[in-house]
Protein backbone atom coordinates (compact mmCIF):
# COMPACT_ATOMS: atom_id res chain seq x y z
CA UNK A 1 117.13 156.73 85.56
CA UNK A 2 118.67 156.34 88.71
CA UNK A 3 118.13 158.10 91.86
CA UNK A 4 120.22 161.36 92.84
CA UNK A 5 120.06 161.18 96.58
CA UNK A 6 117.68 158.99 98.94
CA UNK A 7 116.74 160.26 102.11
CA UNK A 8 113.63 161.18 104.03
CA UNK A 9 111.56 163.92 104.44
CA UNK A 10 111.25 165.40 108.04
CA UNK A 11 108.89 168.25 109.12
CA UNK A 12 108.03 167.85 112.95
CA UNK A 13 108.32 164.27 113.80
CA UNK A 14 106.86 162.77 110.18
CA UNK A 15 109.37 161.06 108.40
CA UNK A 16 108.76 160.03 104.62
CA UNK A 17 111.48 157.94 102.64
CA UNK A 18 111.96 159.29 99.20
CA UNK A 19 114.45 159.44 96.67
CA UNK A 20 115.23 162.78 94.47
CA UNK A 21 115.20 161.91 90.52
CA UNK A 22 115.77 164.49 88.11
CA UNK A 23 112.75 166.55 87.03
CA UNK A 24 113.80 168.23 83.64
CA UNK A 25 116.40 167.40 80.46
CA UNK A 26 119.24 168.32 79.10
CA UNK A 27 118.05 169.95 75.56
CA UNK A 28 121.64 171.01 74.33
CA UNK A 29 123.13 169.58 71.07
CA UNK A 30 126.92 168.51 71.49
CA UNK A 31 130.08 169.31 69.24
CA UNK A 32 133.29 168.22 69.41
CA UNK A 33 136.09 170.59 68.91
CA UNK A 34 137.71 168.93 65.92
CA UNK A 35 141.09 169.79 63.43
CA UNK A 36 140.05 171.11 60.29
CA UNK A 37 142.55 169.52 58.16
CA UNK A 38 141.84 165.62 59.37
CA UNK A 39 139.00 166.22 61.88
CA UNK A 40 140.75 164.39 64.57
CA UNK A 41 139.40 165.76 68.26
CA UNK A 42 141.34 168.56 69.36
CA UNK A 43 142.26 168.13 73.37
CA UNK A 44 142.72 170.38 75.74
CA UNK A 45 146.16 171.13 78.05
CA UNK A 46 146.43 173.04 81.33
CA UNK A 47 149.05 175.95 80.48
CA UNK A 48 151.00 177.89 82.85
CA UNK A 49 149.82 181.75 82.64
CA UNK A 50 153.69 182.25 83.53
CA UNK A 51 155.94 180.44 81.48
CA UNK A 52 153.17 178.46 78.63
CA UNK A 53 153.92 175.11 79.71
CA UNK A 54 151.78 172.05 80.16
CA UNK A 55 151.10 171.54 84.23
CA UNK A 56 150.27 167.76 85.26
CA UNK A 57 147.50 167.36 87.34
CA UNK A 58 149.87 166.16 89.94
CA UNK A 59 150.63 170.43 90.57
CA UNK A 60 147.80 171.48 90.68
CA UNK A 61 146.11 173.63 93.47
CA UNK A 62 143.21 175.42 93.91
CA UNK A 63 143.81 178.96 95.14
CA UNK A 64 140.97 181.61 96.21
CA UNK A 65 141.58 185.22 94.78
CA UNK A 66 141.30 187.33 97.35
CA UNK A 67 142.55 190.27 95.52
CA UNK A 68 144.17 190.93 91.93
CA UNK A 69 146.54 188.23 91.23
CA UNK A 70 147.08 187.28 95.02
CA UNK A 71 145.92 183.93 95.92
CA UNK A 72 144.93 181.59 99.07
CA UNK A 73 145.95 178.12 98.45
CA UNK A 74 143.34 175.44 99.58
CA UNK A 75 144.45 171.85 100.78
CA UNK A 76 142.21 168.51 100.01
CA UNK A 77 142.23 168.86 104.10
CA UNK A 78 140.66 172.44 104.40
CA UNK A 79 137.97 171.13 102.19
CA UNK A 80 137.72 167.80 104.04
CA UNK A 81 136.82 170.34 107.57
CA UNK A 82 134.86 172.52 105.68
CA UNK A 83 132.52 169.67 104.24
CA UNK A 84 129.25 168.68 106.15
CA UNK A 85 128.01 165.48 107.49
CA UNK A 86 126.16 163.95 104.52
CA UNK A 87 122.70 164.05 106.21
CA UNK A 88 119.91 161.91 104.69
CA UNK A 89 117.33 164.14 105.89
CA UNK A 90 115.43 167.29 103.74
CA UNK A 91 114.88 169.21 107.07
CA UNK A 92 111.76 171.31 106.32
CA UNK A 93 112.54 174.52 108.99
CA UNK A 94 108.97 176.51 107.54
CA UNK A 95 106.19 176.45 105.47
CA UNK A 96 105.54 179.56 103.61
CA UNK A 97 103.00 181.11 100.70
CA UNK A 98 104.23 180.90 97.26
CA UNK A 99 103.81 184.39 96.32
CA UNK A 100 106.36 185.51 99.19
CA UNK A 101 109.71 183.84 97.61
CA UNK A 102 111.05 185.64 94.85
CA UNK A 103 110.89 183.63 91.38
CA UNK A 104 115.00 184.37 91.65
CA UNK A 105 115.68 182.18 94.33
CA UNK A 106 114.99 178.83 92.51
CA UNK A 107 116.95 176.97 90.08
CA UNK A 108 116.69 173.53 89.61
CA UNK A 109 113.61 170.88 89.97
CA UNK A 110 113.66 167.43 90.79
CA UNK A 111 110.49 165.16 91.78
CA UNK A 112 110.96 163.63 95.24
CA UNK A 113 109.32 159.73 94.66
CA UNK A 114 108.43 158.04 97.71
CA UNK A 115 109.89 154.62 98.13
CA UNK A 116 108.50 151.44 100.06
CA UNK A 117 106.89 152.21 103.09
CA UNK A 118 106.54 156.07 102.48
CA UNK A 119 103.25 156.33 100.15
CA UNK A 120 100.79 157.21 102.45
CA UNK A 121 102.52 159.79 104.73
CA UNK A 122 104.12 160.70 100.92
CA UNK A 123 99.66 161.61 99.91
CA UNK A 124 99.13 163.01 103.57
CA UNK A 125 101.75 165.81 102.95
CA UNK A 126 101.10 166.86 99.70
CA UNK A 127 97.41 167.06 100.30
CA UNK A 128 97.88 169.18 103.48
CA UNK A 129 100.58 171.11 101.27
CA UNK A 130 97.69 171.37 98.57
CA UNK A 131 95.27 173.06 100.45
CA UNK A 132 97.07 175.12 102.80
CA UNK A 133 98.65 176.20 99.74
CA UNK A 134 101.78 176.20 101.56
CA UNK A 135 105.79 175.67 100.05
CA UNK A 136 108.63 173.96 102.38
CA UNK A 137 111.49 175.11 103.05
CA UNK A 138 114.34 173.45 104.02
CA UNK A 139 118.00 172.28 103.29
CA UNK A 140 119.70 169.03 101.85
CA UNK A 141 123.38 167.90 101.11
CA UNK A 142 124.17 166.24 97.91
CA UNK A 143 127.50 165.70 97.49
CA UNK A 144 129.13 167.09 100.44
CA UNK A 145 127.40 170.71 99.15
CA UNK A 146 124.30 172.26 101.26
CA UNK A 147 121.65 173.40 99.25
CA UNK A 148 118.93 175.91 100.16
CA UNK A 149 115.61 173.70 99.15
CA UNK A 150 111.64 174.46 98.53
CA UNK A 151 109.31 171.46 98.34
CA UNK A 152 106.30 172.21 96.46
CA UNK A 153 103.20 170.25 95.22
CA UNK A 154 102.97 169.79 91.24
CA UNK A 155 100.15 167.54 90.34
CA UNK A 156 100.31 164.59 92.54
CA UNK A 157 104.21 165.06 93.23
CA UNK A 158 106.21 166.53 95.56
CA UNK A 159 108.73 168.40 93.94
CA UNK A 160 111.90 169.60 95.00
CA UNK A 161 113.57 172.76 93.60
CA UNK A 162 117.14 173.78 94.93
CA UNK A 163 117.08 177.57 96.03
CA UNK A 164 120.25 180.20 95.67
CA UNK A 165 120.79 181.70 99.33
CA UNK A 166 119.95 185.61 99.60
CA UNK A 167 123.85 186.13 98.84
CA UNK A 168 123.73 185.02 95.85
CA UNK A 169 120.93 187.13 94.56
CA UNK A 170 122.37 190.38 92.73
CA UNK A 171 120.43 193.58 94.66
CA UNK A 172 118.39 195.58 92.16
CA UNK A 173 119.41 198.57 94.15
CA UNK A 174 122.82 198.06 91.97
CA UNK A 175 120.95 198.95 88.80
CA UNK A 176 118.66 202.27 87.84
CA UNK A 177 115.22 201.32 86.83
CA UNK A 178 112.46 203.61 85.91
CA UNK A 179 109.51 204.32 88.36
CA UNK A 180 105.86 204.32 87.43
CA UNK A 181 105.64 208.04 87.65
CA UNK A 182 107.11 208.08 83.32
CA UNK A 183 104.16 206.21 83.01
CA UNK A 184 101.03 208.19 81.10
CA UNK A 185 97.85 207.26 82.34
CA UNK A 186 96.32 206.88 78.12
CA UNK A 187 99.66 204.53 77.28
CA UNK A 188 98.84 202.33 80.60
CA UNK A 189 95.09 201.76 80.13
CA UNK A 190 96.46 200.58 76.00
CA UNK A 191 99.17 198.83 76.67
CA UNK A 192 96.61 196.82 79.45
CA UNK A 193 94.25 196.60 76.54
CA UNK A 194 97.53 194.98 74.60
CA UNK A 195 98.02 192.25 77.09
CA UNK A 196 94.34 191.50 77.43
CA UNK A 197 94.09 190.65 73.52
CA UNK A 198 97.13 188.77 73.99
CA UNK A 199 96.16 186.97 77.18
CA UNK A 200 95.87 182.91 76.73
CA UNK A 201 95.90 180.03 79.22
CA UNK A 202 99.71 178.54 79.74
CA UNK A 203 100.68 176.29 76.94
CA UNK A 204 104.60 175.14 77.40
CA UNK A 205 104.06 172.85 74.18
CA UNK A 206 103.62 175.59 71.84
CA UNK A 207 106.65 177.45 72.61
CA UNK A 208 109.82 175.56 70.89
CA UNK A 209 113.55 176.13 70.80
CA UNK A 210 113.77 177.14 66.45
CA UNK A 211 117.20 177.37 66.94
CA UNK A 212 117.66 173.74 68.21
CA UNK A 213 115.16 172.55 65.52
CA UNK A 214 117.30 174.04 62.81
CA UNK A 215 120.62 172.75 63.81
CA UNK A 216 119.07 169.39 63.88
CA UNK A 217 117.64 169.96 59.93
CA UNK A 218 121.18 170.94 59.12
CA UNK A 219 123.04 168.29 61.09
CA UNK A 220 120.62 165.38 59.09
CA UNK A 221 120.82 166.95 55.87
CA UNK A 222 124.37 166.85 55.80
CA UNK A 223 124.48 163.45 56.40
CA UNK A 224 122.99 162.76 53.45
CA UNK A 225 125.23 165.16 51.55
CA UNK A 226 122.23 167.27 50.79
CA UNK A 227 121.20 171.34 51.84
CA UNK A 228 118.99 171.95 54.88
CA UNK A 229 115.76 173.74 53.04
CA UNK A 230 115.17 176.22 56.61
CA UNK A 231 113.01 179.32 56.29
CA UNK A 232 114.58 182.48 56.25
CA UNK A 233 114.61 184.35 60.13
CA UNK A 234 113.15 187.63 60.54
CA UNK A 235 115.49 190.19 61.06
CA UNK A 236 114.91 192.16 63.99
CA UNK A 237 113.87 195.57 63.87
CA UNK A 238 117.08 198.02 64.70
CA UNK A 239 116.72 199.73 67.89
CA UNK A 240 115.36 203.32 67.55
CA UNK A 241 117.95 205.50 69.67
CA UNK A 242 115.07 208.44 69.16
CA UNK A 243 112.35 208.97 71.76
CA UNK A 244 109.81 206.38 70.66
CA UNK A 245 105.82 207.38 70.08
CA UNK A 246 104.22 204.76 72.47
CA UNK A 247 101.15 205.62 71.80
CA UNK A 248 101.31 205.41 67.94
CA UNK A 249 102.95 201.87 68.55
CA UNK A 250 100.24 200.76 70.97
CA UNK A 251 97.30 201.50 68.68
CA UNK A 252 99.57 199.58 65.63
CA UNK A 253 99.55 196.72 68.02
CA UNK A 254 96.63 196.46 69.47
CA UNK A 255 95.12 196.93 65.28
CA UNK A 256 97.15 194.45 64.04
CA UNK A 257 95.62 192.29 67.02
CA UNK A 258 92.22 192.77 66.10
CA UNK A 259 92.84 192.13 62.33
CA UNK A 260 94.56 188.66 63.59
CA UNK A 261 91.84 188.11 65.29
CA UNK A 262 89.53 188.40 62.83
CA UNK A 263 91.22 186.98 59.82
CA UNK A 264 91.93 184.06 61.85
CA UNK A 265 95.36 183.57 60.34
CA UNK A 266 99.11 183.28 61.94
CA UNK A 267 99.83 183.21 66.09
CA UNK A 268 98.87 186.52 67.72
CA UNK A 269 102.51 186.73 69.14
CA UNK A 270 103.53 187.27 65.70
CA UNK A 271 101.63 190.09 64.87
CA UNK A 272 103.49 192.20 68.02
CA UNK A 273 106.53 190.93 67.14
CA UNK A 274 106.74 191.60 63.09
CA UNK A 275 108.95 193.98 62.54
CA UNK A 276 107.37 197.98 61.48
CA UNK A 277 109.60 199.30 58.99
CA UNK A 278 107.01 201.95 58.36
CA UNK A 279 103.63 203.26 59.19
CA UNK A 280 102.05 201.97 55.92
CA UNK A 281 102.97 198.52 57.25
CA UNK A 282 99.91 198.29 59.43
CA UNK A 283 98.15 198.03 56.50
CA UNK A 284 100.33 194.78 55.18
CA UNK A 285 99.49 191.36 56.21
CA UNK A 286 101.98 190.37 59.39
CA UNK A 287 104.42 188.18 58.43
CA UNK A 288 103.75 184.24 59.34
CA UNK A 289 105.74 183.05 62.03
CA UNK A 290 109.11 180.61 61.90
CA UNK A 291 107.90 177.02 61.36
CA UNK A 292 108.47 175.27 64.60
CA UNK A 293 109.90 171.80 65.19
């Protein structure tokens, strides 16, 4: 896999060649938009809005809307000045704790390896990183673009996540959310008993995309001209536009949790997430979860 960007690393006057590789995968499946009656692939034309006719690259601009249907046209020159000098360097400008930047600010991971010459001043940062417990910040350019950057220790990498500036960050102040005052003190010290029984260590392997793994059954049993034999989805439970009775639904829960518990059968997630049709069900067996992949 080759590298994204190589550069160095630069907080005070330490400098640590690395390159940036890609930390995660693409876990989409692809289709191709075909015709139905030959299934040749179907392409795509840029129309005119105006008059519905095909537009060659060759008149194309690229115009900023500044307001409803009045535009700001943008030359391959503008964009040229407004580009920065392609730095090599990941500036770090401050270390801070992880618990002080919001989860919202970062977006994508990539592991920063160190190349020839770098190992050792590669193991001296991420150590001092490791137990100051500290997170750099800093920026990088990849491909003429400046990115907002944290560099954080995973294991025995370095990794690099890119960051979303403050601007980009929708302000919860736009939206009305409930305070804690709706809150009963009885439905609080339940629902904490909830999440206690339902508390378990971290485990990314055991959650799979169903979904994904179905699509895949289907897509191989059609090439071999046969069904896909999936198990049927749970429908969810309609939402209740009537005031709900928390606390009758916390002490279903939190039964059903115990009786998982002790019968020793099906995930605990799946006994919250059954759907109650009615209050005899806490009496029924919870459902057994979809089979994953």
């Amino acid at each position: 896999m080759a590298a994204i960007w190589k550069g160095a690393i630069s907080f005070g006057l330490v400098s640590i060649p690395v390159e940036l590789r890609t930390a995660v995968r693409g876990d989409r499946i692809s289709f191709r938009m075909l015709h139905s009656e030959d299934l040749s692939p179907v392409k795509y034309e840029r129309v005119c809005a105006e008059d519905g006719q095909p537009v060659p690259w060759s008149e194309i601009v690229k115009g900023y809307e500044y307001t409803k249907g009045k535009y700001v046209v943008l030359t391959d020159e503008d964009f040229e000045r407004a580009a920065l000098e392609g730095s090599r360097a990941i500036d770090i400008l401050d270390f801070v704790k992880q618990e002080e930047i919001d989860p919202r600010y970062f977006e994508t991971p990539y592991y920063l390896v160190p190349t020839k010459g770098g190992e050792r001043p590669y193991a001296l940062l991420r150590e001092a990183m490791r137990r100051t417990g500290a997170v750099g910040i800093g920026k990088i350019i990849i491909r003429q673009k400046q990115n907002l950057a944290a560099v954080k220790v995973v294991g025995d990498a370095l990794v690099l996540e890119l960051m979303r500036f403050a601007n980009e960050l929708v302000d919860t102040n736009e939206f009305s959310f409930p305070t804690a005052e709706v809150v009963k003190p009885q439905e609080l010290t339940m629902a904490e008993q909830l999440i206690g029984n339902l508390a378990e260590p971290f485990s990314p392997d055991k959650y799979t995309n169903d979904y994904r793994a179905n699509l895949m059954r289907i897509i191989k049993a059609k090439l071999k001209g046969k069904k896909a034999d999936l198990e049927p989805m749970q429908e969810a439970e309609p939402a209740d536009e009537q005031v709900i009775d928390l606390m009758s639904r916390l002490r279903e829960s939190l039964d059903q949790g115990k009786k998982q518990k002790s019968g020793g059968k099906g995930s605990r997630s799946g006994a919250v997430r059954a759907p109650r049709k009615s209050a005899a069900s806490k009496e029924r067996t919870p459902p057994k979860s979809r089979r994953s992949a």
